[in-house]
Each structure stands twice: as structure tokens, then as C-alpha cells.
Protein backbone atom coordinates (compact mmCIF):
# COMPACT_ATOMS: atom_id res chain seq x y z
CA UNK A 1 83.52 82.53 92.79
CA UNK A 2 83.46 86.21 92.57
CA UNK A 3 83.95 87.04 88.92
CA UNK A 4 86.39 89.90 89.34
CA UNK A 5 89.24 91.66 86.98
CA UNK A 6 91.83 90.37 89.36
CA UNK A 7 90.63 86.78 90.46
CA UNK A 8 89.37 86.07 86.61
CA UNK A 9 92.24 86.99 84.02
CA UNK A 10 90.88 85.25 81.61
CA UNK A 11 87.35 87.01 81.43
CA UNK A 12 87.31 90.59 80.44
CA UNK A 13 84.42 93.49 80.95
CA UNK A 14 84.04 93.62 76.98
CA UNK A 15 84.35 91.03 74.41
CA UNK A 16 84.64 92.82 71.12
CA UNK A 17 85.27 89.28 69.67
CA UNK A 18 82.08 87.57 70.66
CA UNK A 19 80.84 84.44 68.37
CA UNK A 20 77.16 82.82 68.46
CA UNK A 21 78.83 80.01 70.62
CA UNK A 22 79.73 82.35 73.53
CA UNK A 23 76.97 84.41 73.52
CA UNK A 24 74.47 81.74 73.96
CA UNK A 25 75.07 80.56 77.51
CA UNK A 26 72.80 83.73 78.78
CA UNK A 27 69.70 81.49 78.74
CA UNK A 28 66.93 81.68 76.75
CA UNK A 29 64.52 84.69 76.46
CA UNK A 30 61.34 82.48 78.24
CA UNK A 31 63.43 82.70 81.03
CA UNK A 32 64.43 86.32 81.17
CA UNK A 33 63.05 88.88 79.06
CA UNK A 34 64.89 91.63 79.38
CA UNK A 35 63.52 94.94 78.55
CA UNK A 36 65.03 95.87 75.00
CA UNK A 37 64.30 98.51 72.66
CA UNK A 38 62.33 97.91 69.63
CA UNK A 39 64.30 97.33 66.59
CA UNK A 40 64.15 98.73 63.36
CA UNK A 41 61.98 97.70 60.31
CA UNK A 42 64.92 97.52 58.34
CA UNK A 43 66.98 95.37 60.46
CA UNK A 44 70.34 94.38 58.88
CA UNK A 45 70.36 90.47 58.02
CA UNK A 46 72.43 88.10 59.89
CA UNK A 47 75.77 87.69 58.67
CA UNK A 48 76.07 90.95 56.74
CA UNK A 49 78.51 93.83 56.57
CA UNK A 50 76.70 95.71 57.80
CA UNK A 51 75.31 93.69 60.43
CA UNK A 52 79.04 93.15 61.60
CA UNK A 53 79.18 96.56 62.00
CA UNK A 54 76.19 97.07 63.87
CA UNK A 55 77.64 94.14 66.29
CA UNK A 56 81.05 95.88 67.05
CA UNK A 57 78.82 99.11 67.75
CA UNK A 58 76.91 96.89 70.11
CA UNK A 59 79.99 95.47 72.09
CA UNK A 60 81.46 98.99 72.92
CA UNK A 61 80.66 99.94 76.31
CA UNK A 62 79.75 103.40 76.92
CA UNK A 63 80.17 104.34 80.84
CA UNK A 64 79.39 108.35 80.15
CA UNK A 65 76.77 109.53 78.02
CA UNK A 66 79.11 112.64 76.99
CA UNK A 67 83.29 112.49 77.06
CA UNK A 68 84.08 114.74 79.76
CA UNK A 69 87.12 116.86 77.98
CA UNK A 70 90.79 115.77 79.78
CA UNK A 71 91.59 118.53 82.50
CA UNK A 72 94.48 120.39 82.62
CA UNK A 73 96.82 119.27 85.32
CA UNK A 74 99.27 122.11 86.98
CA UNK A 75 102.71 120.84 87.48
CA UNK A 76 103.58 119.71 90.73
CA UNK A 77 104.67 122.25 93.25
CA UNK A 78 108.30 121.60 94.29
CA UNK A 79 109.49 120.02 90.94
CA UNK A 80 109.64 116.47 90.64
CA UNK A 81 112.45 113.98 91.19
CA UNK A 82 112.02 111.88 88.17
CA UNK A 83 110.82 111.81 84.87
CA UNK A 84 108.18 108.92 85.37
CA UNK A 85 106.80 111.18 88.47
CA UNK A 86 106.08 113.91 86.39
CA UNK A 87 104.29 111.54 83.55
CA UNK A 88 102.27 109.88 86.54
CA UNK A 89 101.51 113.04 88.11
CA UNK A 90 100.52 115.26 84.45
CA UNK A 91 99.01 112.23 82.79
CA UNK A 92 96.17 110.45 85.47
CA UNK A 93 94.78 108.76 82.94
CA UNK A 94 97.48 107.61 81.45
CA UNK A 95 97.41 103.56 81.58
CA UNK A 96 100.32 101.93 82.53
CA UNK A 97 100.57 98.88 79.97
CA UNK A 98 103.06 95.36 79.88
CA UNK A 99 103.78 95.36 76.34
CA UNK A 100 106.44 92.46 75.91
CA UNK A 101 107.32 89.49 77.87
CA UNK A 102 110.38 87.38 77.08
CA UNK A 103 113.44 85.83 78.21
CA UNK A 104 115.88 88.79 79.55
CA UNK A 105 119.32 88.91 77.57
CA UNK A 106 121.39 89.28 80.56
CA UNK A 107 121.95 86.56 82.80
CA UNK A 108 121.87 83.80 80.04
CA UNK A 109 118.26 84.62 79.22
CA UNK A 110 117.24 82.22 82.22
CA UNK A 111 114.49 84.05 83.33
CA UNK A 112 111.41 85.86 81.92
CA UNK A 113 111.39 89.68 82.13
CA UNK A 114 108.12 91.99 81.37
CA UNK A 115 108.24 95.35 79.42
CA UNK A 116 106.64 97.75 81.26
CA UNK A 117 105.67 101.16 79.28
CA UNK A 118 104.40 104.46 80.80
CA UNK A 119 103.94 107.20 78.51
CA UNK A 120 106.71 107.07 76.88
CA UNK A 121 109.44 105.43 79.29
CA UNK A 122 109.66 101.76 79.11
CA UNK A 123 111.40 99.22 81.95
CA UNK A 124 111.92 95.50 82.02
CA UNK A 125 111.18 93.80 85.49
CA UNK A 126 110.98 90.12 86.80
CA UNK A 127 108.11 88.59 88.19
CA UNK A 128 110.02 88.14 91.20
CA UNK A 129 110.38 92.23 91.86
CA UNK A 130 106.38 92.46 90.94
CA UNK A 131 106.13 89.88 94.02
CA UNK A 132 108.98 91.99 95.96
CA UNK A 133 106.97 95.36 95.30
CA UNK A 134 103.85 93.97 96.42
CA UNK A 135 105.26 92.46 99.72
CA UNK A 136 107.09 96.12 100.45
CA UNK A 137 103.50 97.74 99.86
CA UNK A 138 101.73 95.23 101.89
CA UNK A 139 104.35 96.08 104.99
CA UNK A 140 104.51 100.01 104.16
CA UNK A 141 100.70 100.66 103.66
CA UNK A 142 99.03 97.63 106.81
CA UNK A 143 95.74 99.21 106.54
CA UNK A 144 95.19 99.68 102.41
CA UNK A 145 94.47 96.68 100.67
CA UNK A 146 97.09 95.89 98.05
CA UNK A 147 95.72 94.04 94.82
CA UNK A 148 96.91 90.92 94.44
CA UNK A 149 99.38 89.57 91.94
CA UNK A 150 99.01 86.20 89.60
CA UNK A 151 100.28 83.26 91.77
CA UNK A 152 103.99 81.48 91.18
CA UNK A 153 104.13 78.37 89.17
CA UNK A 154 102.71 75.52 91.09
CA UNK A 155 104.06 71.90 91.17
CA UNK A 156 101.31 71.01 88.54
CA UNK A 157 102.75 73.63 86.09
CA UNK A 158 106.05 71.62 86.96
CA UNK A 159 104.64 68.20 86.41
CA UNK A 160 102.81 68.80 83.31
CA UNK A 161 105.56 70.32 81.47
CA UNK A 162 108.99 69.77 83.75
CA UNK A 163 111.17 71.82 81.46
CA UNK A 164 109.22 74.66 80.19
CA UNK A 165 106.54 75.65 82.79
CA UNK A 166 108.37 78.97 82.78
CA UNK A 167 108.18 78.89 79.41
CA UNK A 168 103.98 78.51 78.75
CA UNK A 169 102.99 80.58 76.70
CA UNK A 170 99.45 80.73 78.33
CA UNK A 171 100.91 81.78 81.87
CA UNK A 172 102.96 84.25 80.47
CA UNK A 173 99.76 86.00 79.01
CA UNK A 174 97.88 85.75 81.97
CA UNK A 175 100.81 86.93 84.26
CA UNK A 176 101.14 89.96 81.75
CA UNK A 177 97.75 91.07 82.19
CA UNK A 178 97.11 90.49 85.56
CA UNK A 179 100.54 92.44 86.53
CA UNK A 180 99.19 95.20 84.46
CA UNK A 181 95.62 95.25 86.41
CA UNK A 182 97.77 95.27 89.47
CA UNK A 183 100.21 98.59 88.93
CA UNK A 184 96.98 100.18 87.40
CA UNK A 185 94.94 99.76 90.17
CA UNK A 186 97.79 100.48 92.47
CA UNK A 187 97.92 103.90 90.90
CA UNK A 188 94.57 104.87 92.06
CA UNK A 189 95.89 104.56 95.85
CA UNK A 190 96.68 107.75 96.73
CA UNK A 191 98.84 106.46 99.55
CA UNK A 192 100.85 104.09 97.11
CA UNK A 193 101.68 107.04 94.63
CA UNK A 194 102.83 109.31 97.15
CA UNK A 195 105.15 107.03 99.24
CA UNK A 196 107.70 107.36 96.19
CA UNK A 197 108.15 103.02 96.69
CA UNK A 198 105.65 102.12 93.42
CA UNK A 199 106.77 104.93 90.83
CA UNK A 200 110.07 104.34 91.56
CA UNK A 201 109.57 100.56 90.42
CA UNK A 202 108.70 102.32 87.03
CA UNK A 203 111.56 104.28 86.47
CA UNK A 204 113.77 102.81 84.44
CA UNK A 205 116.91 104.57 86.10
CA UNK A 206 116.01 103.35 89.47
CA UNK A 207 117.74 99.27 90.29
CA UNK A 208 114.97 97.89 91.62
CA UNK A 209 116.79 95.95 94.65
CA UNK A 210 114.84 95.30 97.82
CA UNK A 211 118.11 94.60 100.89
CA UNK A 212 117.24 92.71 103.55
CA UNK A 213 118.65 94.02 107.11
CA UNK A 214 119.56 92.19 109.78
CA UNK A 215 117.81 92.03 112.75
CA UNK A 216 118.90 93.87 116.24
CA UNK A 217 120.73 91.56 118.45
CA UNK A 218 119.77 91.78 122.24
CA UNK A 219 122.94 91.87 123.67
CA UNK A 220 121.82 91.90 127.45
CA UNK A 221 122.00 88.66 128.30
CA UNK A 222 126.01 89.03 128.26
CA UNK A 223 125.42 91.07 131.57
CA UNK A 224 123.57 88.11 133.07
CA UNK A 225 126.85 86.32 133.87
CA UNK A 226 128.87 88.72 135.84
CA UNK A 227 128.75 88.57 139.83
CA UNK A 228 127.23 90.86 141.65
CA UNK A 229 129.53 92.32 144.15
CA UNK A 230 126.63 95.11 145.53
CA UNK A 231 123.06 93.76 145.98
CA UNK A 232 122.02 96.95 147.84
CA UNK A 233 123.20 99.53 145.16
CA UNK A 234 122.20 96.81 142.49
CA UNK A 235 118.74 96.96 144.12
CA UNK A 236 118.38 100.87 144.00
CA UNK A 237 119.37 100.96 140.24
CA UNK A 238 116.71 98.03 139.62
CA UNK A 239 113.78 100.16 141.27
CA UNK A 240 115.11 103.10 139.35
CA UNK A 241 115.23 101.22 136.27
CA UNK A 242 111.74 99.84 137.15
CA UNK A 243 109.99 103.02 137.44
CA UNK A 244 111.76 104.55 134.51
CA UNK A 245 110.18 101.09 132.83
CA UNK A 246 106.76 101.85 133.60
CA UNK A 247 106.83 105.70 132.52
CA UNK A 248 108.32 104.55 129.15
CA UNK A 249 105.51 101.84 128.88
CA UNK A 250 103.03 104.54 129.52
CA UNK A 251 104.19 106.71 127.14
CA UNK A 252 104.04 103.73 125.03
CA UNK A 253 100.64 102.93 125.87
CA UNK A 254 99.03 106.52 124.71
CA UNK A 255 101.44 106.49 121.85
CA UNK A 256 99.71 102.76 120.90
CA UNK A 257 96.09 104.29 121.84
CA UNK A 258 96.69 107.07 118.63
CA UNK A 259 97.87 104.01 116.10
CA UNK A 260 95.56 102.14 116.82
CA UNK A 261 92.94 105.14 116.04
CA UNK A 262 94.76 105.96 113.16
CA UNK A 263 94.37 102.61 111.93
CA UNK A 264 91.22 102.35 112.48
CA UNK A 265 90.53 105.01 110.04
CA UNK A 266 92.90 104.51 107.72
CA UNK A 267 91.27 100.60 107.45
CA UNK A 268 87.50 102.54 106.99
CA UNK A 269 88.77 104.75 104.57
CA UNK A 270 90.53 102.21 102.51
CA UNK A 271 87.47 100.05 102.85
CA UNK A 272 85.48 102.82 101.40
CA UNK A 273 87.39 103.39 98.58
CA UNK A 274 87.50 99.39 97.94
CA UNK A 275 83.74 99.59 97.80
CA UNK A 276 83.31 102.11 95.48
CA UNK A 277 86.14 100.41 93.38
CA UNK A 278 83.97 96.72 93.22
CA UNK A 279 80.41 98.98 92.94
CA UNK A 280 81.84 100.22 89.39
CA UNK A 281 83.32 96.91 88.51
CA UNK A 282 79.65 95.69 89.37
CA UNK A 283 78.53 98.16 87.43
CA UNK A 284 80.57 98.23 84.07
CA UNK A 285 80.13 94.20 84.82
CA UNK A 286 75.75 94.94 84.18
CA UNK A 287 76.22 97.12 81.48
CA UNK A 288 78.60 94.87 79.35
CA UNK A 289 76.03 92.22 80.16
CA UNK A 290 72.85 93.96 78.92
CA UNK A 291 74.56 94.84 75.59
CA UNK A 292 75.69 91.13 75.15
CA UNK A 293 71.76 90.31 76.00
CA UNK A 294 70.42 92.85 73.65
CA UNK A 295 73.20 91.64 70.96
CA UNK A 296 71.82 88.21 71.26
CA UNK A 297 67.84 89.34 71.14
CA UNK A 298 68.61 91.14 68.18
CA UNK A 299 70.77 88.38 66.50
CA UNK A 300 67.99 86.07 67.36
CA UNK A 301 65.17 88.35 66.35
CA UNK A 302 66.55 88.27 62.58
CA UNK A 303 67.04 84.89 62.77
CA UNK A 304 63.34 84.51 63.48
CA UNK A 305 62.18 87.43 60.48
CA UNK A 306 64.88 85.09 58.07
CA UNK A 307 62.73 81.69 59.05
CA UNK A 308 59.25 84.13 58.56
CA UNK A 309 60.06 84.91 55.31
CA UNK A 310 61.67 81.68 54.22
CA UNK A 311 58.02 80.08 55.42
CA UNK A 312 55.44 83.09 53.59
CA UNK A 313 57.45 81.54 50.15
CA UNK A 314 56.11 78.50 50.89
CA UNK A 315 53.18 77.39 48.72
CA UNK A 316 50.07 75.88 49.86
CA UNK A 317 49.61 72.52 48.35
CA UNK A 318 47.00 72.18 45.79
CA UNK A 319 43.65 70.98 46.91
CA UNK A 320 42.24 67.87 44.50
């Protein structure tokens, strides 16, 4: 299965944390020898300060060789409607982070409500309107590809623990990051901020309430009844109606012909923009990999100068 941000929540790009036990699944050097820089003659020993230090150095990913220095963004021409559109639009780098999750104190605290915080503007929302943004995106934007969000509790959740599946501690965490990945990544649609749907889920003056209408009734067949008391003139009104049909469904046709064009390259230029989006994740996936590898050589490498000198004390036996 594809290792991805999204489909793995438990995984993560960088693991600042990493022990001896999780590190040494890569395999063992015979197999792959990666191409690592020589280390220093005065290599920290294992277990030290300082080689602690020299391990949390180790685990930070770099992407850029140099910070580039944050841009100045002009405001927005026009003004801006709310106060979380003008944090989104001055602030693109600004991530958009789910820093609580807990039971909401309206309602009888039945239900579990995330904190979601943007700059500084913070809104509680229900799993249930993450699930109700994402199906309003999916039917807005057809041709983008919406992230996904973390599935509902299944009837295993239910079985194992019948009273508090809502209540696992371990879903909750994994729903809370995963909804996070999901309005970040959202924000680099362009289509998805501009529509005005997905910032206003942020705002935390907005009611977040998706109505559903009801649908047209086709009323026609009340007609179908009555008697017809003129077939001739009831004829020339059907071949009127008839050929008004067919220049409506012509129209119709031409009007199909340029959405389905448009479509078409909205769907390409969406895909485009997915590719480059799973080519970095690729990438930052590589990089975090061959500083875990070169963590380990190292680690290992000292290991190996510890056992040297441990064996140069030993003493030759004595020959009779």
C-alpha cells in the first residue's frame, strides 16, 4: 500500500523520536550500502550528550539549502469579507492546525468537537461537517481531486468497545491529524480557496449548516388526464413544440460540447498539480529516509570503533 500522508496517519515524513528498535528494520548494510560521508575521527560515543545532539541534528529534514526570506503579500484588491480571508490570503504559509479535540459543551457533550486554529482565530467543528465540507467540495469542484478524510467508526470500533468507540482515544488522534492534512492540503487548491465554501468553514462567525433542497417536481403528468377536445390544433402545437424541442437540444448539445472541454482540462490540470504534489511527498519521503540510513551507519559505525577498542585492551595470553 502506497505509504502516503493521507492513507498512513500513523507514519510521519520525520521521526525526531527515533529509538535503535525502529531504526533497524532498514536492512543491513551488506545489503545496501548507501553512499555516506566519511565521519569524523572524533566521532561522539554512543549514548552521549553530545551524541544525542548530533542525532536530533540528523533527524531534521532540510528541503532548501538556504531559507528563502517570507514575501511580502499585498492586500487583496477589493477588501475582504472576513477576517479568516484576509489571514488565509496575507499569511500562505500559515498552517492551519487542530489543536483540541473533546466532547462539545452544548448539546449534553454527546458528541466530539475539534478546535480548529488559524492564525489567531480558533473554531470548533464536528466530524460530521468535516464529512459535510468534503462532500460539498467533491460536488462544487467534479474535476479537482478532493483529499480524503479519516473514515467513520466501523462496526469493529463498535464491537470492540460498544460504549466508547467515540470515545478512543487513539481514533481521536488519528482523526485530528488526518483532518488537519486534509484543510491543509485543501488550501493549496486554488479553486477550493477562491469558491468562498472552505474558508468560510473556518470562520468562526459563519454556522456551518449545509440545507438540503428539495427536488423539482415534474408536474406534467397532471395534463396527461384531460380529454382532448381538438386533435388537429393539438397536433400543430405538438410539431411546434417538437421543433422548438430539437433547437433547445441543439443548443444543448454545443453548450455540452464546451463542458465537456472544459472538463477535460480542468481534470489535466488538476492531475498535474496532483503529480507534482505526490513527486515532493516522494521526495521529502527519500530524503527523510537517507538521513534515517546515515543515522543508523553512523550509530553502527561507533558501535563497531566501541567493540575495536574494547578488543586492542585485550591481552595476549602468555606463551609457556
Amino acid at each position: 500500500m502506497w505509504d502516503d500522508e493521507d492513507n498512513n496517519p500513523y507514519g510521519s515524513f520525520e521521526r525526531h523520536d527515533s529509538s535503535p528498535s525502529q531504526v533497524g528494520h532498514f536492512g543491513s548494510p551488506g545489503g545496501f550500502r548507501p553512499m555516506t560521508p566519511p565521519s569524523e575521527a572524533s566521532s561522539p560515543p554512543f549514548g552521549s550528550p553530545e551524541y544525542i545532539n548530533h542525532r536530533r541534528d540528523l533527524s531534521d529534514v532540510e528541503y532548501d539549502d538556504e531559507p528563502q526570506p517570507p514575501q511580502r503579500i499585498e492586500p487583496k484588491k477589493g477588501g475582504y469579507d472576513s477576517r479568516i480571508e484576509q489571514i488565509l490570503y496575507e499569511n500562505p504559509e500559515l498552517p492551519i492546525l487542530i489543536t483540541d479535540a473533546g466532547k462539545s459543551a452544548e448539546g449534553g457533550g454527546k458528541y466530539i468537537v475539534y478546535a480548529i486554529r488559524t492564525g489567531d482565530l480558533e473554531v470548533r467543528r464536528r466530524y460530521s461537517e468535516f464529512a459535510s465540507l468534503r462532500n460539498t467540495l467533491v460536488n462544487l469542484h467534479p474535476t479537482l481531486i478532493i483529499p480524503p478524510i479519516p473514515e467513520k467508526h466501523t462496526t469493529a470500533d463498535y464491537v470492540a468497545k460498544p460504549m466508547k468507540a467515540k470515545e478512543d482515544v487513539g481514533i481521536i488522534e488519528l482523526r485530528k491529524r488526518m483532518l488537519a492534512v486534509f484543510l491543509n492540503r485543501c488550501r493549496r487548491m486554488q479553486e477550493v480557496r477562491e469558491d468562498g465554501v472552505w474558508w468560510r468553514f473556518l470562520d468562526p462567525n459563519v454556522s456551518w449548516a449545509i440545507e438540503k433542497m428539495g427536488q423539482a417536481v415534474d408536474s406534467t403528468h397532471a395534463f396527461q388526464g384531460i380529454v382532448d377536445v381538438d386533435p388537429e390544433r393539438t397536433r400543430r402545437d405538438q410539431i411546434g413544440k417538437t421543433k422548438e424541442s430539437i433547437s433547445q437540444l441543439e443548443q444543448a448539445l454545443g453548450v455540452a460540447d464546451k463542458d465537456v472541454k472544459d472538463a477535460s482540462i480542468g481534470v489535466l490540470r488538476d492531475l498535474k498539480r496532483f503529480q507534482a504534489e505526490k513527486e515532493e511527498d516522494l521526495r521529502r519521503y527519500m530524503i527523510a529516509f537517507a538521513k534515517c540510513h546515515i543515522e543508523w551507519a553512523k550509530r553502527n559505525q561507533a558501535s563497531w570503533e566501541e567493540a575495536k577498542a574494547e578488543i586492542q585492551n585485550i591481552q595476549a595470553a602468555p606463551t609457556e
